[in-house]
Every structure is written in structure tokens, then in C-alpha cells.
PDB file of N, CA and C in Angstrom:
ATOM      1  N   UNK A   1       0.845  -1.179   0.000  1.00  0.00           N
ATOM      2  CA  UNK A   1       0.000   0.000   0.000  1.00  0.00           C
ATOM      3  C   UNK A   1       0.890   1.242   0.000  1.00  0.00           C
ATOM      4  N   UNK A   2       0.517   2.421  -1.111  1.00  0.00           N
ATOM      5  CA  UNK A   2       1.557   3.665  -0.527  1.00  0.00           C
ATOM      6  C   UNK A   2       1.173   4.348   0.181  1.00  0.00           C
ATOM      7  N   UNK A   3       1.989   5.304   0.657  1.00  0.00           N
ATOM      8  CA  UNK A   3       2.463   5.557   1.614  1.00  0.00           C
ATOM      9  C   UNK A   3       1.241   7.244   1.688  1.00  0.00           C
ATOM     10  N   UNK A   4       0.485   7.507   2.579  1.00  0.00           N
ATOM     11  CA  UNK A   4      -0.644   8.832   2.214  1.00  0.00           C
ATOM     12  C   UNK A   4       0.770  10.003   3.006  1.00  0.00           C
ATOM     13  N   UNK A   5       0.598  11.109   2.410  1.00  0.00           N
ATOM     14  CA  UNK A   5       1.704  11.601   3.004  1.00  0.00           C
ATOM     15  C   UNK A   5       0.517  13.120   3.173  1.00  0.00           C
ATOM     16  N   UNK A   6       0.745  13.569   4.113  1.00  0.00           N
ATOM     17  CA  UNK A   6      -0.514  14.850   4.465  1.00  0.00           C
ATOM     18  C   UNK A   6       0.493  16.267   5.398  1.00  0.00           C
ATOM     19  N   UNK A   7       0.111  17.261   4.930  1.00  0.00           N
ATOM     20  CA  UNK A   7       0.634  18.232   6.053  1.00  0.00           C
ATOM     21  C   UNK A   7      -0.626  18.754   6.262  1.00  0.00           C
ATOM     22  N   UNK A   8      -0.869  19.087   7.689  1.00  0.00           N
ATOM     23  CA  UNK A   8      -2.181  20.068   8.510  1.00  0.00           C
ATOM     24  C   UNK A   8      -1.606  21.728   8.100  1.00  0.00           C
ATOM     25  N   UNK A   9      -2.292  21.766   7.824  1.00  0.00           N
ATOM     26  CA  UNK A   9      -2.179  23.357   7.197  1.00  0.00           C
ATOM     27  C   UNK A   9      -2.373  24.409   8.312  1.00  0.00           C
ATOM     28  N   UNK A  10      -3.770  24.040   9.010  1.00  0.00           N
ATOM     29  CA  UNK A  10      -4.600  25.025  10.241  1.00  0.00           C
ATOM     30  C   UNK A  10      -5.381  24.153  10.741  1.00  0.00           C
ATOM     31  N   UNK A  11      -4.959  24.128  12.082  1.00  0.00           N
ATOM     32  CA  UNK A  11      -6.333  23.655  13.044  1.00  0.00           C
ATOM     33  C   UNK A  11      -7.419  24.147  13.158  1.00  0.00           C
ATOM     34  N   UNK A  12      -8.696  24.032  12.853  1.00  0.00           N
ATOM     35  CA  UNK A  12      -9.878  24.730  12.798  1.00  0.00           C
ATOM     36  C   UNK A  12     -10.562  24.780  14.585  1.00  0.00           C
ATOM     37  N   UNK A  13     -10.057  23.164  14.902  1.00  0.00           N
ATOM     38  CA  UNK A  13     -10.659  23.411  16.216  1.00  0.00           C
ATOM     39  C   UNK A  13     -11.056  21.824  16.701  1.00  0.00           C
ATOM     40  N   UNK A  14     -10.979  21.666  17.953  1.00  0.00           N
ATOM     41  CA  UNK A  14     -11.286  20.389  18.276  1.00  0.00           C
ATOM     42  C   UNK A  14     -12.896  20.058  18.688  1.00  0.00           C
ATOM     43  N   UNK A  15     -13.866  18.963  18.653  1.00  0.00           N
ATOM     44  CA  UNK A  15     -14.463  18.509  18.586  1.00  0.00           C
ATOM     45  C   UNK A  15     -14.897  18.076  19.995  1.00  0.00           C
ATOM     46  N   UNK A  16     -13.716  17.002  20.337  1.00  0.00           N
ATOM     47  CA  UNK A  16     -13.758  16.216  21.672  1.00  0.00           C
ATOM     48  C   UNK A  16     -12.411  16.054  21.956  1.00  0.00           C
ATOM     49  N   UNK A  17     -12.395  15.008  23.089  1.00  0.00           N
ATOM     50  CA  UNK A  17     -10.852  14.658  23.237  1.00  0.00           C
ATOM     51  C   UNK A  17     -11.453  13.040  24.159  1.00  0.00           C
ATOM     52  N   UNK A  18     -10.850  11.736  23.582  1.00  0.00           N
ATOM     53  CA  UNK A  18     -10.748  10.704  24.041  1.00  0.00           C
ATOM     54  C   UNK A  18     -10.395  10.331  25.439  1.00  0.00           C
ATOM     55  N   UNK A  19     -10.378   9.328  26.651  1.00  0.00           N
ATOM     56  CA  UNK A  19     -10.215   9.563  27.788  1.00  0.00           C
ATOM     57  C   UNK A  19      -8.429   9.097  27.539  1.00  0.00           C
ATOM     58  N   UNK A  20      -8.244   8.596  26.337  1.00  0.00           N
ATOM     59  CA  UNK A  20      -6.606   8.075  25.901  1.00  0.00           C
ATOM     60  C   UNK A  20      -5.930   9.339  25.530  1.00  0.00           C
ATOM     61  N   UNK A  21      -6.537  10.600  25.125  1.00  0.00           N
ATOM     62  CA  UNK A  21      -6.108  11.659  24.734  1.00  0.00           C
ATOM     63  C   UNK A  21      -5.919  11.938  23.110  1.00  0.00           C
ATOM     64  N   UNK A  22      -6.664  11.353  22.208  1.00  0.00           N
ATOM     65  CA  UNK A  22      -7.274  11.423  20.900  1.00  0.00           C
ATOM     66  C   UNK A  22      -8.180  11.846  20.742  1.00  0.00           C
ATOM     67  N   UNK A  23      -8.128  13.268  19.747  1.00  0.00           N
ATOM     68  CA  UNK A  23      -9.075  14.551  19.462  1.00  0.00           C
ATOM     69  C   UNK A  23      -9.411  13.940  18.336  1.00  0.00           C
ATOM     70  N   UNK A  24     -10.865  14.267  18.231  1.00  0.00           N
ATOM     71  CA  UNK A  24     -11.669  14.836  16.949  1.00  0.00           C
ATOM     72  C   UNK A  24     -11.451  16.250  16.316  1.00  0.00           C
ATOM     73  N   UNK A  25     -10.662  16.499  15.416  1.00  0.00           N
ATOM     74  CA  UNK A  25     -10.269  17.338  14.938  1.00  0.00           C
ATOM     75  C   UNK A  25     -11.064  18.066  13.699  1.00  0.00           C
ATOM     76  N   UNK A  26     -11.295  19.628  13.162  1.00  0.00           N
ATOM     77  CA  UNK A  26     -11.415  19.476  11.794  1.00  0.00           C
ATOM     78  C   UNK A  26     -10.324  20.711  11.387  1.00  0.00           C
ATOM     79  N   UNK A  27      -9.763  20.514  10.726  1.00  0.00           N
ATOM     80  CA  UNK A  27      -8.197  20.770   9.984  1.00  0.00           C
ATOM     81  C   UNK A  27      -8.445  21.115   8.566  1.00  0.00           C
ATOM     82  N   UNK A  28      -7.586  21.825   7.815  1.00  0.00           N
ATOM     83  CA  UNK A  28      -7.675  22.143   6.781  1.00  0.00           C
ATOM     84  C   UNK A  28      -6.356  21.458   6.359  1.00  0.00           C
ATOM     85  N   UNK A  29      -5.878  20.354   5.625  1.00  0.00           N
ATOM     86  CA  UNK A  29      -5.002  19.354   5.200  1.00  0.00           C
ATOM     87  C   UNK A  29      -4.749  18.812   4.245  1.00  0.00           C
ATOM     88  N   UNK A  30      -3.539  19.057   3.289  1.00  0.00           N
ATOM     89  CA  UNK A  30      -3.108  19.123   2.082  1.00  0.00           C
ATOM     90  C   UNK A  30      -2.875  17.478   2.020  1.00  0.00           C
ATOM     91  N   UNK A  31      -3.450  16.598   1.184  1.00  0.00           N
ATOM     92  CA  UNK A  31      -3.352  14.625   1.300  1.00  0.00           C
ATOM     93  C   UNK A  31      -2.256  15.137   0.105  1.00  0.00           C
ATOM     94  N   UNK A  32      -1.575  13.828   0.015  1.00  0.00           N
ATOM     95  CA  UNK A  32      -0.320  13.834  -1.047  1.00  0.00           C
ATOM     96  C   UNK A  32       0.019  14.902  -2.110  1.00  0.00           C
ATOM     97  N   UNK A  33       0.009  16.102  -1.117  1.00  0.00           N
ATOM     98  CA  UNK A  33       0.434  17.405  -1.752  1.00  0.00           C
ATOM     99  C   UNK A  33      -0.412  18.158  -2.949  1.00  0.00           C
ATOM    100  N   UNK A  34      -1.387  17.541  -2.470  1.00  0.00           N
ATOM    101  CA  UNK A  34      -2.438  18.330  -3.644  1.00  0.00           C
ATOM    102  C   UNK A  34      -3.438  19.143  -3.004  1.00  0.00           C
ATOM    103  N   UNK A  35      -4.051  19.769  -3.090  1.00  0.00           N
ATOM    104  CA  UNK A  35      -4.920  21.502  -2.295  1.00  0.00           C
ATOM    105  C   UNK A  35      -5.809  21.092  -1.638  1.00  0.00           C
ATOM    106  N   UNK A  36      -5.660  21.704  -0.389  1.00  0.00           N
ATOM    107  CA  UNK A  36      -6.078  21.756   0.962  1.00  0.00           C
ATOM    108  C   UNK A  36      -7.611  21.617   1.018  1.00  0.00           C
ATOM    109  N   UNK A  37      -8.098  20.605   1.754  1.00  0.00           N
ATOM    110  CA  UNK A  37      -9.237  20.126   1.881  1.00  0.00           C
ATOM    111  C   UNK A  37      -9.789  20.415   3.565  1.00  0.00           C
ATOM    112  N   UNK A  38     -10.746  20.246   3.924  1.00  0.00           N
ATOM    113  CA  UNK A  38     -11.363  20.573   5.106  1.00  0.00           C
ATOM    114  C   UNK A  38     -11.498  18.856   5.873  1.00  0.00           C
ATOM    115  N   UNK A  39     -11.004  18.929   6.709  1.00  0.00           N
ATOM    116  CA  UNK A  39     -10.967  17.290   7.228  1.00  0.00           C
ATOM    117  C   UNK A  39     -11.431  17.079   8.458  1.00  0.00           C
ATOM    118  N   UNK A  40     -12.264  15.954   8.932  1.00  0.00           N
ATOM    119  CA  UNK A  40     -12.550  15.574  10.502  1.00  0.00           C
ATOM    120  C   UNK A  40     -12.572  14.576  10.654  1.00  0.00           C
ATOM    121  N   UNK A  41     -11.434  13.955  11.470  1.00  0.00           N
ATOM    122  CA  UNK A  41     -11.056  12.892  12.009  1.00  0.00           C
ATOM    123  C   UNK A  41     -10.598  13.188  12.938  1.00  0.00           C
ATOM    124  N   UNK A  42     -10.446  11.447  13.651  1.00  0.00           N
ATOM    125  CA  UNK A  42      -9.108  11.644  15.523  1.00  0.00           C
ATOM    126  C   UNK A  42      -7.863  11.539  15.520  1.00  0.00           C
ATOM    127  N   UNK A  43      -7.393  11.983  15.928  1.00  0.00           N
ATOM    128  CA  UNK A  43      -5.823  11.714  15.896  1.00  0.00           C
ATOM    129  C   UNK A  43      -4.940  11.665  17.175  1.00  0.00           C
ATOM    130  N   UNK A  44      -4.411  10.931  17.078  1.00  0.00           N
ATOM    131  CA  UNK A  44      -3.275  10.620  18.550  1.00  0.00           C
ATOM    132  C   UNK A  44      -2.770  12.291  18.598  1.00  0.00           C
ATOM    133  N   UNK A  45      -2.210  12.032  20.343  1.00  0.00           N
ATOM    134  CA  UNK A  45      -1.932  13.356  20.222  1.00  0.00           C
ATOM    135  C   UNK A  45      -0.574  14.515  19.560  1.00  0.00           C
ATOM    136  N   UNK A  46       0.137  12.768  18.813  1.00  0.00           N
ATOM    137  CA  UNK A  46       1.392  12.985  18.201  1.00  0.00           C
ATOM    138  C   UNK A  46       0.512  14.006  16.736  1.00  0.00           C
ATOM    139  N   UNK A  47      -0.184  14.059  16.658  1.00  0.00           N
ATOM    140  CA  UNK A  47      -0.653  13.219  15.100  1.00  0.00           C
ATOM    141  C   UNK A  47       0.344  12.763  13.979  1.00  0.00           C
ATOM    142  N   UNK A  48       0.633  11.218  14.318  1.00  0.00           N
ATOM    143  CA  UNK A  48       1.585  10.769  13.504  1.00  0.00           C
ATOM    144  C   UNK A  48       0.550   9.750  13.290  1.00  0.00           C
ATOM    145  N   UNK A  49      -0.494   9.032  14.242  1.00  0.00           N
ATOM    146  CA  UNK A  49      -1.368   7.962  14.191  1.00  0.00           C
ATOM    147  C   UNK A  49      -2.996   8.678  14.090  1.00  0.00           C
ATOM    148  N   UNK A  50      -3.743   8.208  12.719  1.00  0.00           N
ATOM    149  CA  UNK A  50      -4.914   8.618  12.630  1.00  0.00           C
ATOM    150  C   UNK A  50      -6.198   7.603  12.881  1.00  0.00           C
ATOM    151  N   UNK A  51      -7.551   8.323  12.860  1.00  0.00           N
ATOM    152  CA  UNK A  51      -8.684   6.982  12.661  1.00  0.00           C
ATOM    153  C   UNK A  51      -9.417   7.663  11.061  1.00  0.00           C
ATOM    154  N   UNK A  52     -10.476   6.690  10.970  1.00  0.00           N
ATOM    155  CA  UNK A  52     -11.293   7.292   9.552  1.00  0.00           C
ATOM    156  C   UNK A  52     -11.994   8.480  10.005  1.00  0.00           C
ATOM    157  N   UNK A  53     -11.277   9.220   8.681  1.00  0.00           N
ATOM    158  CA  UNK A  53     -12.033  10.222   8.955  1.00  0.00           C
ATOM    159  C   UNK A  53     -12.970  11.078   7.388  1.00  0.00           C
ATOM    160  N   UNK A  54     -13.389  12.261   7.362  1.00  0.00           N
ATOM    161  CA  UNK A  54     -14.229  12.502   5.982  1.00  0.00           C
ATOM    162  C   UNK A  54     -13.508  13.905   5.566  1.00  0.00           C
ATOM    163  N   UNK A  55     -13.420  14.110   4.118  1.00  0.00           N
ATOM    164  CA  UNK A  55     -12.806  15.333   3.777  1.00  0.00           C
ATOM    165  C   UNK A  55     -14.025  16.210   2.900  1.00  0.00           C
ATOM    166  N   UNK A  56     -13.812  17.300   3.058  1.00  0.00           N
ATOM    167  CA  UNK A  56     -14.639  18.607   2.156  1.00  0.00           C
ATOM    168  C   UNK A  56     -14.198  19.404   1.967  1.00  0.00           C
ATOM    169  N   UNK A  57     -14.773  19.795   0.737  1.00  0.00           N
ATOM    170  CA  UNK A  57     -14.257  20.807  -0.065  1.00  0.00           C
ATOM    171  C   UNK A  57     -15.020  22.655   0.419  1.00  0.00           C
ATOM    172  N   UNK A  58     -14.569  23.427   0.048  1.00  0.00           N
ATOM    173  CA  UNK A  58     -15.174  24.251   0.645  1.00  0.00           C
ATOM    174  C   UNK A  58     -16.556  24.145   0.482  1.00  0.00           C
ATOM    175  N   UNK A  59     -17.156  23.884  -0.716  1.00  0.00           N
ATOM    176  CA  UNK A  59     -18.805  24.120  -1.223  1.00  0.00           C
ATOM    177  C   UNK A  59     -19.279  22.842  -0.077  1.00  0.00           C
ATOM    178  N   UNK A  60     -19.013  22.171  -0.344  1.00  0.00           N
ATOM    179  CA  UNK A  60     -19.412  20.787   0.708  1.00  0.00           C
ATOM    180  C   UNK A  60     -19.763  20.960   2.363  1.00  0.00           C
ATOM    181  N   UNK A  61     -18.609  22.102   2.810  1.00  0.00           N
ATOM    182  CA  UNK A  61     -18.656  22.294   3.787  1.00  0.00           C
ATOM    183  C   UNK A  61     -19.783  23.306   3.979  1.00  0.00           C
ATOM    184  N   UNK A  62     -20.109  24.407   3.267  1.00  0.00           N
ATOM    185  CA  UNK A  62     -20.848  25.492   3.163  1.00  0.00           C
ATOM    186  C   UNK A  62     -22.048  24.422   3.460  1.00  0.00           C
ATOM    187  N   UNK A  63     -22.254  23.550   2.490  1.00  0.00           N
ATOM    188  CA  UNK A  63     -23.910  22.932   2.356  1.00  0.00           C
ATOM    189  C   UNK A  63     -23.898  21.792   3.653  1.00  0.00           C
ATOM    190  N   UNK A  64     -22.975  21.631   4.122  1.00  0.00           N
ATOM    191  CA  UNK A  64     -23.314  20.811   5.401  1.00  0.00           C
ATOM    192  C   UNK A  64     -23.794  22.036   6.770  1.00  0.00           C
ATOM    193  N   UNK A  65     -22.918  23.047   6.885  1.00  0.00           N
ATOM    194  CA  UNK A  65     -23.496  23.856   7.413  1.00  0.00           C
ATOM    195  C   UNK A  65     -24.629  24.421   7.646  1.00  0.00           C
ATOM    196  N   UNK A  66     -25.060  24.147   6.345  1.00  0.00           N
ATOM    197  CA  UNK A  66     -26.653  25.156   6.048  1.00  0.00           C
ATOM    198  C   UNK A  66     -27.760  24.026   6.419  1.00  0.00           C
ATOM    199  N   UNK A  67     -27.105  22.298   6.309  1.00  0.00           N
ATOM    200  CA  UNK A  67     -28.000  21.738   6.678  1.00  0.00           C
ATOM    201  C   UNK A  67     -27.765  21.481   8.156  1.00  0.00           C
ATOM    202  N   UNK A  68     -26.978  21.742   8.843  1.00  0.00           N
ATOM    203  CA  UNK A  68     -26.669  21.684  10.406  1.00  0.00           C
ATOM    204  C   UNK A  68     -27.642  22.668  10.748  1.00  0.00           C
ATOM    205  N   UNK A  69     -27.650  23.679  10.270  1.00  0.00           N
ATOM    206  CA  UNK A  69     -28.003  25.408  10.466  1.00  0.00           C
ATOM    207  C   UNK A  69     -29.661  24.687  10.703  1.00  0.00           C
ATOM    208  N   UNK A  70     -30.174  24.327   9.335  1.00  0.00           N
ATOM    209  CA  UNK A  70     -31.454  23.927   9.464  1.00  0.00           C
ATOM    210  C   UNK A  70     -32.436  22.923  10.638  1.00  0.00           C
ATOM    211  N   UNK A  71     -31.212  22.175  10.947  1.00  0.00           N
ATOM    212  CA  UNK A  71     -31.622  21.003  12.044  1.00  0.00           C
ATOM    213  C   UNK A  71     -31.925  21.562  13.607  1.00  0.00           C
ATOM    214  N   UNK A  72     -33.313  20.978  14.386  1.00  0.00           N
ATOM    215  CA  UNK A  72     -33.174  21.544  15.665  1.00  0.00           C
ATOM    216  C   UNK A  72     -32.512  20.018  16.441  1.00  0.00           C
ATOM    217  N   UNK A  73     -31.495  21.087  16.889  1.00  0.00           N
ATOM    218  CA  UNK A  73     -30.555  19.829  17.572  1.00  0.00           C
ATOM    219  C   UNK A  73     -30.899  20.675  19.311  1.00  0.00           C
TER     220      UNK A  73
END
């Protein structure tokens, strides 16, 4: 399998934090050097070790918003 190679660009902000000390993160993060995507996943607190996580693009993110926006939570 190769090798995913990623730099975190900006921390947007954490989510949660695990009782092991692994955040839910969402990050703005360049995957094998190609343009920066909006990301939320956990990550050790190295972040050298990740879990699954989902990426968006700005428009993606806009329309998840608007449907968060809409929801009574």
C-alpha cells in the first residue's frame, strides 16, 4: 500500500478529546500534496497515528453547514 503523506495546514478546532487523549479534529489538510481540503477525524496526540475520517471541499462544507443550520438539535 503507498504511503498517504498529508501536512495540517490550520487547526480549525477540536471537537472532543478521548479519555486516551485522541481529538476529533477538523483541519484544513493538504493529502499527497495536492490543495487543501477541510478534514474531521481523531488523531493521537502525536498526530503521527490517525482513525477514519471525511474530507470537504469548501462548497461541501458550506452545504453541510446550512443543513446543520437547518436542524433543531
Amino acid at each position: 500500500m503507498a504511503e498517504i503523506k498529508y501536512e495540517i495546514k490550520k487547526t480549525l478546532g477540536v471537537l472532543s478529546e478521548s479519555p486516551k487523549g485522541w481529538k476529533k479534529e477538523l483541519n484544513l489538510i493538504s493529502w499527497n500534496g495536492k490543495k487543501e481540503k477541510y478534514d474531521l477525524r481523531e488523531w493521537d496526540p502525536e498526530h503521527v497515528k490517525m482513525g477514519k475520517g471525511v474530507t470537504f471541499t469548501s462548497e461541501e462544507l458550506r452545504v453541510l453547514r446550512d443543513l446543520l443550520n437547518d436542524m433543531n438539535l
